[in-house]
PDB file of N, CA and C in Angstrom:
ATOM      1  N   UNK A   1      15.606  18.426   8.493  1.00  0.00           N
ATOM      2  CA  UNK A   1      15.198  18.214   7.117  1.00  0.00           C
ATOM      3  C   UNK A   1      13.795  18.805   6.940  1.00  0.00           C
ATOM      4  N   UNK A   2      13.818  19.969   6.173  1.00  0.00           N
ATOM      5  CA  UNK A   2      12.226  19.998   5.701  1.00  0.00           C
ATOM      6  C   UNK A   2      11.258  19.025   5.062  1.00  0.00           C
ATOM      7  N   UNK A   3      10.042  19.586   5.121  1.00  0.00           N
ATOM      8  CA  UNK A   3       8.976  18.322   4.747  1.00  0.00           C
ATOM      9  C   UNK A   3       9.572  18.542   2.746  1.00  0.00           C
ATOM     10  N   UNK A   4      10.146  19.749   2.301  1.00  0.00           N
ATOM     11  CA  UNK A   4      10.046  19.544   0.898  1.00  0.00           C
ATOM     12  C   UNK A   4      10.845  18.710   0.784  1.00  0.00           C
ATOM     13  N   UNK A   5      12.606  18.868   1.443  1.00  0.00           N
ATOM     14  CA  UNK A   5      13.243  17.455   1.404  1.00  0.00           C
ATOM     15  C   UNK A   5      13.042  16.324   1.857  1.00  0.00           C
ATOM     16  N   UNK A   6      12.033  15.643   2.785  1.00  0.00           N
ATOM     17  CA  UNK A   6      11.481  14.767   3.142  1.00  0.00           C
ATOM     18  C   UNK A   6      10.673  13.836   1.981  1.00  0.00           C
ATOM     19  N   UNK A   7      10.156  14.789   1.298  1.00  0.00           N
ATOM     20  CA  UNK A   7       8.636  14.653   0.153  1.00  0.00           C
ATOM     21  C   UNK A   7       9.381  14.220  -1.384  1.00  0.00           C
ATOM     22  N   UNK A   8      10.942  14.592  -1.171  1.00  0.00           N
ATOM     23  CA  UNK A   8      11.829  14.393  -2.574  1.00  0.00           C
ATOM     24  C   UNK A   8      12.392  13.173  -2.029  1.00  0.00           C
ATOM     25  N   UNK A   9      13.090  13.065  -1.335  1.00  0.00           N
ATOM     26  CA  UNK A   9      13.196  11.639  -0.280  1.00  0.00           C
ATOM     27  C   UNK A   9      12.680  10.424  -0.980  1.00  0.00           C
ATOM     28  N   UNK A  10      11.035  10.663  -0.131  1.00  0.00           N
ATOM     29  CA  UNK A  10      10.481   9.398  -0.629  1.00  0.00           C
ATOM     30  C   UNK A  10      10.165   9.153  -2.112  1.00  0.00           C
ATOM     31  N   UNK A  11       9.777  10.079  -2.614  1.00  0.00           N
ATOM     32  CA  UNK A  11       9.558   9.758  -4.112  1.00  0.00           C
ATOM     33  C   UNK A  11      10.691   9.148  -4.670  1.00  0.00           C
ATOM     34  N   UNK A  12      12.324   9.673  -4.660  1.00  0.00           N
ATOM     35  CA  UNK A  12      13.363   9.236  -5.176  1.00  0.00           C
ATOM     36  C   UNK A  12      13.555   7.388  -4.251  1.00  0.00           C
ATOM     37  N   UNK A  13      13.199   7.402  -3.480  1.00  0.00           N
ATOM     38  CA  UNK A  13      13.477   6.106  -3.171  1.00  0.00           C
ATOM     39  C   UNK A  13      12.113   5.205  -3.393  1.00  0.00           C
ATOM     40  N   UNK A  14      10.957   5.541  -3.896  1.00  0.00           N
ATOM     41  CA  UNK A  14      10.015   4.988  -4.384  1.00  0.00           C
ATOM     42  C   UNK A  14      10.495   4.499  -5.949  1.00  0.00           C
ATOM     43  N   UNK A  15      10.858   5.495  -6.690  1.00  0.00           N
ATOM     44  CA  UNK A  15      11.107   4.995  -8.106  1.00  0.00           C
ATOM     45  C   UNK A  15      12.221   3.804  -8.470  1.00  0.00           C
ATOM     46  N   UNK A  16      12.994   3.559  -7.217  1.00  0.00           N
ATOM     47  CA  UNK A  16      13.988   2.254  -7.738  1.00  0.00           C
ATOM     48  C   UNK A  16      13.680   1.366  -6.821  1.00  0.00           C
ATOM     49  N   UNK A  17      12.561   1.169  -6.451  1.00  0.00           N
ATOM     50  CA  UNK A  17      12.257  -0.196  -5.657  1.00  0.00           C
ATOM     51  C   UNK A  17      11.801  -1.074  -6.653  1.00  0.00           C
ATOM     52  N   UNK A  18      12.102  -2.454  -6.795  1.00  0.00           N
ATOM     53  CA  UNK A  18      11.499  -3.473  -7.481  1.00  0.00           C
ATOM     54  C   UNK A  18       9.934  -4.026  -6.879  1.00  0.00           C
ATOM     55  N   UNK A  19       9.319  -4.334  -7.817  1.00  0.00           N
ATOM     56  CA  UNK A  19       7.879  -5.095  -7.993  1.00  0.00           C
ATOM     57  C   UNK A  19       8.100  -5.863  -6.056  1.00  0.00           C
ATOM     58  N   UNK A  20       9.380  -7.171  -6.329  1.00  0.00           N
ATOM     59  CA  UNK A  20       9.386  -7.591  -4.929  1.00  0.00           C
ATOM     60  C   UNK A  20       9.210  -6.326  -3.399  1.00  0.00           C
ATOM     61  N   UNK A  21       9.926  -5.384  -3.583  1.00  0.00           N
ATOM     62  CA  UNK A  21      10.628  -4.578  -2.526  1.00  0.00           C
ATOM     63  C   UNK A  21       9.630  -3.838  -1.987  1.00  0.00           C
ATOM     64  N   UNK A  22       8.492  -3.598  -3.827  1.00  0.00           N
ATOM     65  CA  UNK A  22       7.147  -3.066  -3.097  1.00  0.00           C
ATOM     66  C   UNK A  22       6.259  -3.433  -2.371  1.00  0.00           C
ATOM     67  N   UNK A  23       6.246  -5.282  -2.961  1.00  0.00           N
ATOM     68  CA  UNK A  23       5.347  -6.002  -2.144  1.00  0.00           C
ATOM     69  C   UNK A  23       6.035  -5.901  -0.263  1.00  0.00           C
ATOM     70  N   UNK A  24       7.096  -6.385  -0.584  1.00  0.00           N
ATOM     71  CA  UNK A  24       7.744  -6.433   0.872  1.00  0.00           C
ATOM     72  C   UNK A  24       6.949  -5.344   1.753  1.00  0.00           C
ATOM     73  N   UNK A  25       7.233  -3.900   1.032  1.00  0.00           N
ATOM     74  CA  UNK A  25       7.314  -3.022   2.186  1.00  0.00           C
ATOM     75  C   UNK A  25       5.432  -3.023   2.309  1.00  0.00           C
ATOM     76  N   UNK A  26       4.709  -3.240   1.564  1.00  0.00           N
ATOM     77  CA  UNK A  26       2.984  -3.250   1.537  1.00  0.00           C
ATOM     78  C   UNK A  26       3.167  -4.608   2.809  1.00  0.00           C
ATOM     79  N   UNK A  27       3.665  -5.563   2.719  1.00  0.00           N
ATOM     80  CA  UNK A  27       3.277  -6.537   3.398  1.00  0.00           C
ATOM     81  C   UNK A  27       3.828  -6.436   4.885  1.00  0.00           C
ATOM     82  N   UNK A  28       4.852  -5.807   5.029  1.00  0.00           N
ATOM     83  CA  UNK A  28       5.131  -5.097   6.441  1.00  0.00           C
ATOM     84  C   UNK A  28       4.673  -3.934   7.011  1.00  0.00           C
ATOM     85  N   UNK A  29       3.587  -3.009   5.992  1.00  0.00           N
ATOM     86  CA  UNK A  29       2.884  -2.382   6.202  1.00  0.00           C
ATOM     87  C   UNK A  29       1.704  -3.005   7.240  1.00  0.00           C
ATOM     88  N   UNK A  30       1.311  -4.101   6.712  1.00  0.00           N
ATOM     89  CA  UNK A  30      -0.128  -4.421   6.792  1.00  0.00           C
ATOM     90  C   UNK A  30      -1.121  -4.213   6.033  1.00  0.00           C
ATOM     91  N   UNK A  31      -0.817  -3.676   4.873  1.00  0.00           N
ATOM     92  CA  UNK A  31      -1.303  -3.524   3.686  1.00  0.00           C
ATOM     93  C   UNK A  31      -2.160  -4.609   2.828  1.00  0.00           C
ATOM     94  N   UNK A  32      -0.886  -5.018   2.317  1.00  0.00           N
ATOM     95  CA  UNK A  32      -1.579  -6.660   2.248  1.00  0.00           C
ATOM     96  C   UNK A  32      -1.380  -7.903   3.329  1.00  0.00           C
ATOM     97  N   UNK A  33      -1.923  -8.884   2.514  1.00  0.00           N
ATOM     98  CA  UNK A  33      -1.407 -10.271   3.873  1.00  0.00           C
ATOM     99  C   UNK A  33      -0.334 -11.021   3.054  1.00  0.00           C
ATOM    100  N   UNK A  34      -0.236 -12.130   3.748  1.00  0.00           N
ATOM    101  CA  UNK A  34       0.727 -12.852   3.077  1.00  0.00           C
ATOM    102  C   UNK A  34       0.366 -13.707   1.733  1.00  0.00           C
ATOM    103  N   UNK A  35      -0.976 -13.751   1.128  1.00  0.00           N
ATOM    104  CA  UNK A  35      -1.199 -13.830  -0.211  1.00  0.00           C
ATOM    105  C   UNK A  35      -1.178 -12.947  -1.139  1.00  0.00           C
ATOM    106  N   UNK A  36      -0.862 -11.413  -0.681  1.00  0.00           N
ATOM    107  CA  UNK A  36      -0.579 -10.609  -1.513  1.00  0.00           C
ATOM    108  C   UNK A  36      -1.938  -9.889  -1.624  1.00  0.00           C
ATOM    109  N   UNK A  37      -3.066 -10.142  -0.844  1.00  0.00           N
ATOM    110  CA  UNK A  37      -4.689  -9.659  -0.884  1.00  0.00           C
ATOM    111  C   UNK A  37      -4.359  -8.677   0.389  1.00  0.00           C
ATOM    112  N   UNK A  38      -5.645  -7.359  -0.370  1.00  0.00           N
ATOM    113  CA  UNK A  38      -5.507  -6.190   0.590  1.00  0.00           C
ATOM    114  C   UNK A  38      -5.625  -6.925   2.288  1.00  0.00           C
ATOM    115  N   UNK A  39      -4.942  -6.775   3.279  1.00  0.00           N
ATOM    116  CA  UNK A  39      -5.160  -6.708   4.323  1.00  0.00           C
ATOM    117  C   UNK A  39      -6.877  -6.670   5.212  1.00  0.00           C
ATOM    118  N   UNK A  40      -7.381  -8.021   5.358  1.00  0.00           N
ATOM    119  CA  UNK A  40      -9.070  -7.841   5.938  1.00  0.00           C
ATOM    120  C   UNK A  40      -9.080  -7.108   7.149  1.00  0.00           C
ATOM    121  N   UNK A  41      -8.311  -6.950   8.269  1.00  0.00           N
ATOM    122  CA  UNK A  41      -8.213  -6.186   9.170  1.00  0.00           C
ATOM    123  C   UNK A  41      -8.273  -4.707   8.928  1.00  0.00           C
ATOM    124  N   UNK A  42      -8.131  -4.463   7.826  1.00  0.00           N
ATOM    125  CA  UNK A  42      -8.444  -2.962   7.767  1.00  0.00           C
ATOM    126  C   UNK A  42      -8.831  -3.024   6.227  1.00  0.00           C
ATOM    127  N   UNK A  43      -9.373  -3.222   5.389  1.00  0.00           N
ATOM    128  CA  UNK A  43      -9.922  -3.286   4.449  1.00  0.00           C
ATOM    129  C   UNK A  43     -11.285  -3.707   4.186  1.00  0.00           C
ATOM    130  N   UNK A  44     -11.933  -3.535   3.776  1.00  0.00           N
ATOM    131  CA  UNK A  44     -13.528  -4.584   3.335  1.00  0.00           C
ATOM    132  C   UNK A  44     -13.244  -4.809   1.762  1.00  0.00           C
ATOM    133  N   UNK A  45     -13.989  -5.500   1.418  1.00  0.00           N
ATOM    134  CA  UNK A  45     -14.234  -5.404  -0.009  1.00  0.00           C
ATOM    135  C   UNK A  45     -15.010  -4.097  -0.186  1.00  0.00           C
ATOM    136  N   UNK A  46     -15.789  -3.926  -1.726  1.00  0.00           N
ATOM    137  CA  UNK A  46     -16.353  -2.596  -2.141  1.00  0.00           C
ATOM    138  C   UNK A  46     -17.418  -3.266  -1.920  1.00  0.00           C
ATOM    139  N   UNK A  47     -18.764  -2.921  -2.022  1.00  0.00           N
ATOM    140  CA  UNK A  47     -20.017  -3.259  -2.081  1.00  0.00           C
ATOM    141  C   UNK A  47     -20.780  -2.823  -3.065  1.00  0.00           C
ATOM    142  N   UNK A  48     -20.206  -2.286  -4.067  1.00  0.00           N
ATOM    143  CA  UNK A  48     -20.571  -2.043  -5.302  1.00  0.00           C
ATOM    144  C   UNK A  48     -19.965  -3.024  -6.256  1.00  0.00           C
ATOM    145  N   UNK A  49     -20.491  -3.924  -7.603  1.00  0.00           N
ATOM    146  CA  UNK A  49     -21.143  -4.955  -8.446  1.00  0.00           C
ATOM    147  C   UNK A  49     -19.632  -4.532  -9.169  1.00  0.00           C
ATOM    148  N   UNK A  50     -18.775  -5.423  -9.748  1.00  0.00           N
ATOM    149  CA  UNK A  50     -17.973  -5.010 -10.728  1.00  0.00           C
ATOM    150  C   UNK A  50     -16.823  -4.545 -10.383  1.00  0.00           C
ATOM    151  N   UNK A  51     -16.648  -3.749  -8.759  1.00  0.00           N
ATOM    152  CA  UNK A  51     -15.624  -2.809  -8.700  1.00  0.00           C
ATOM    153  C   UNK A  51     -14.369  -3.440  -7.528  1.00  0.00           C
ATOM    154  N   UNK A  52     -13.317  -3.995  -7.955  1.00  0.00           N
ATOM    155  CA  UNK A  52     -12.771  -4.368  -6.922  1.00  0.00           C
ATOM    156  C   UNK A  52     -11.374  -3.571  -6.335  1.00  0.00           C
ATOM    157  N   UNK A  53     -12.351  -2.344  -6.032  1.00  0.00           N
ATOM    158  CA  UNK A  53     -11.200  -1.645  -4.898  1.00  0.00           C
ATOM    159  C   UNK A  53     -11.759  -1.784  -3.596  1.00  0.00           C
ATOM    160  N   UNK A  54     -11.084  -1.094  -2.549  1.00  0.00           N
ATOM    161  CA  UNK A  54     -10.947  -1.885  -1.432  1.00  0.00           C
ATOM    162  C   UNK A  54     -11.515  -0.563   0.229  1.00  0.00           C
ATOM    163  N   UNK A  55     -12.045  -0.214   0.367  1.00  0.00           N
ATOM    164  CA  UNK A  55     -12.585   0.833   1.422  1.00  0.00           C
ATOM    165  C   UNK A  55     -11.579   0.238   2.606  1.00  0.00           C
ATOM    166  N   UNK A  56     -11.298   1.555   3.138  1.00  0.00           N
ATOM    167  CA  UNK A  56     -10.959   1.294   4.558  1.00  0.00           C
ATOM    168  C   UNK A  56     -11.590   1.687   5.723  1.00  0.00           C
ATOM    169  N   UNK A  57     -11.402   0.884   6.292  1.00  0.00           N
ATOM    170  CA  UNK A  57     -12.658  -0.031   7.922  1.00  0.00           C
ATOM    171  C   UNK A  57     -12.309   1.047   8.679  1.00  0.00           C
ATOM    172  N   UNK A  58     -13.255   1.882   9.082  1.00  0.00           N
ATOM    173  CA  UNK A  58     -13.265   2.463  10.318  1.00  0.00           C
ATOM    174  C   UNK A  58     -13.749   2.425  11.177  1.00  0.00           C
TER     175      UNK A  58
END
């Protein structure tokens, strides 16, 4: 399989996942934890006033 059919792949199976199916697969990622909050093991908060996205820990 090429990476272009690989790259159509995931997108087509991204667009019919439900709200649940996304959390699922983020939370078996390690993405998030089991409250649904970015993952602290590899996340920090931002350290900038206002902004709550999420840097990743290197």
């Amino acid at each position: 399989m090429s990476i272009h059919q690989l790259t159509q792949k995931v997108k087509a199976a991204g667009q019919n996942r439900t709200h649940e199916q996304r959390m699922k697969l983020l939370k078996d990622a390690h993405i998030l934890d089991s409250q649904g909050r970015l993952d602290k093991r590899f996340f920090s908060p931002s350290k900038s006033k206002g902004n709550h996205t999420a840097h990743v820990k290197t």
